[in-house]
C-alpha atoms as a PDB file:
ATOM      1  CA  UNK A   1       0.000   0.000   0.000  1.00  0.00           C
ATOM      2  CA  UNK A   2       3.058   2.243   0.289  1.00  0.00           C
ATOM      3  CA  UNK A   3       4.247   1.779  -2.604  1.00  0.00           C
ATOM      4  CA  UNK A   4       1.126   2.920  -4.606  1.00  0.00           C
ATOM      5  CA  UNK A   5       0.343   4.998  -2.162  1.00  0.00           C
ATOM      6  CA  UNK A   6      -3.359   3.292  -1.814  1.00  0.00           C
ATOM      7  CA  UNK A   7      -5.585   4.396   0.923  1.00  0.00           C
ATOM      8  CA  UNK A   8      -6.464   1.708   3.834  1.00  0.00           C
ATOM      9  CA  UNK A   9     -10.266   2.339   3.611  1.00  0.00           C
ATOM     10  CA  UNK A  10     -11.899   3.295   0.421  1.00  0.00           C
ATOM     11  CA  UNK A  11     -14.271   6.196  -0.423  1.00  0.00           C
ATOM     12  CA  UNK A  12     -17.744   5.072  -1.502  1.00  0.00           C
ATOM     13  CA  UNK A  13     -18.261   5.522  -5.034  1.00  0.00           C
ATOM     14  CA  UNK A  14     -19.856   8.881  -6.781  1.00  0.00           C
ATOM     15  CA  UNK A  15     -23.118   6.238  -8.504  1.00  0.00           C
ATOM     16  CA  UNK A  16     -23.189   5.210  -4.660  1.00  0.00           C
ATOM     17  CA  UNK A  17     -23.454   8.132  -2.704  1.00  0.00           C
ATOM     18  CA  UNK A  18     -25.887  10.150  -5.548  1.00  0.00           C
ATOM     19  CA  UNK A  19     -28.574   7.360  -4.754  1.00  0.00           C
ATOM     20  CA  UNK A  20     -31.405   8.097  -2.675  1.00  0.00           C
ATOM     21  CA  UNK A  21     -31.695   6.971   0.888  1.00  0.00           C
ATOM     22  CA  UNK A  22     -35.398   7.059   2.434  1.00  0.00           C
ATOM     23  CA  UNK A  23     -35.660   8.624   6.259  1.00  0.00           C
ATOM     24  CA  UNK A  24     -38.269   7.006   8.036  1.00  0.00           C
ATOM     25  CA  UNK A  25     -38.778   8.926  11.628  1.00  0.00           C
ATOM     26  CA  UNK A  26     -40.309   7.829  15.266  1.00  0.00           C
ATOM     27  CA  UNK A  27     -43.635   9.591  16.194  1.00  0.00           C
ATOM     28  CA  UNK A  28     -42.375   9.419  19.956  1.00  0.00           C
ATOM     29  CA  UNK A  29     -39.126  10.107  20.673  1.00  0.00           C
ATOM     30  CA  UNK A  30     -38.255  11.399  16.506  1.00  0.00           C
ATOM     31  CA  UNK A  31     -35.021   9.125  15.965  1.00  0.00           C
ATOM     32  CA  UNK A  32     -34.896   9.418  12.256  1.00  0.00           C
ATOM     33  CA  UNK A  33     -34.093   6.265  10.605  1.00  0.00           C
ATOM     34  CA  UNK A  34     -32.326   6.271   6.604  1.00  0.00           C
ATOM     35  CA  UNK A  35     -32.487   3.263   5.014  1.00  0.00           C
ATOM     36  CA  UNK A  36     -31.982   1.921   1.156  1.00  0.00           C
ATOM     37  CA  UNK A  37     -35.020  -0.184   1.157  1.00  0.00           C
ATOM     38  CA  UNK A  38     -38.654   0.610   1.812  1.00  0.00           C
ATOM     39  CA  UNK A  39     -40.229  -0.275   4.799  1.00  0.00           C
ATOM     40  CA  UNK A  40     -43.632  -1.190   6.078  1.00  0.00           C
ATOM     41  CA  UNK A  41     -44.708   1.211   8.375  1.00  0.00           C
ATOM     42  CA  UNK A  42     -47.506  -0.547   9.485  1.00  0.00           C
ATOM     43  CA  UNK A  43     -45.520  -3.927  10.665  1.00  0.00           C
ATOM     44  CA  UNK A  44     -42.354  -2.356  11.676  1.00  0.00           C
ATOM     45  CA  UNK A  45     -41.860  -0.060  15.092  1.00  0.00           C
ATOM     46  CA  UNK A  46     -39.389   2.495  16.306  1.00  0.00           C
ATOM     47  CA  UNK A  47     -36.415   0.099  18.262  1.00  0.00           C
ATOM     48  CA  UNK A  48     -35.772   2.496  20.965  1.00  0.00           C
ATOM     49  CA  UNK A  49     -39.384   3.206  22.155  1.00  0.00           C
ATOM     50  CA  UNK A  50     -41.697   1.178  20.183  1.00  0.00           C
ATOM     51  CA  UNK A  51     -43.463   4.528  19.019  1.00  0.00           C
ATOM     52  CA  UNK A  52     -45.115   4.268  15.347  1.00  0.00           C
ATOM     53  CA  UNK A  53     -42.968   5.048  12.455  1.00  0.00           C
ATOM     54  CA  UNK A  54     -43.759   7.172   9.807  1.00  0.00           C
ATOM     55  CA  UNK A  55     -42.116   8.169   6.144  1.00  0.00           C
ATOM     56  CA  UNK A  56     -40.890  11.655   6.018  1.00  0.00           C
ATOM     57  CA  UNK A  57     -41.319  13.273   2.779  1.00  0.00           C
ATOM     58  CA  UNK A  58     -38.046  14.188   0.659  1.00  0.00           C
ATOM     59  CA  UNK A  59     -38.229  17.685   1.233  1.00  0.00           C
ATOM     60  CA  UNK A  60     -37.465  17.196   4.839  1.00  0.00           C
END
């Protein structure tokens, strides 16, 4: 790695970090969760307080 000069950890790459993430947030205590994949908001609860979980819009 010294030779190339190669960094130990690499940097994501640019079609990687342009993608949209979705942010999903706790009606209770509003821990905002971002995730790649959609959830079902219905099933699924907040992990810290069990509050309801809702989608927040892109815009926010």
């Amino acid at each position: 790695m010294k030779q190339t000069d190669s960094p130990r950890f690499c940097e994501q790459l640019p079609s990687e970090v342009s993608k949209q993430r979705l942010q999903y947030k706790c009606t209770n205590c509003e821990l905002i969760f971002k995730r790649k994949r959609r959830i079902n908001t219905q099933k699924y609860r907040c992990s810290k307080c069990g509050g309801r979980i809702k989608e927040l819009v892109s815009g926010d």
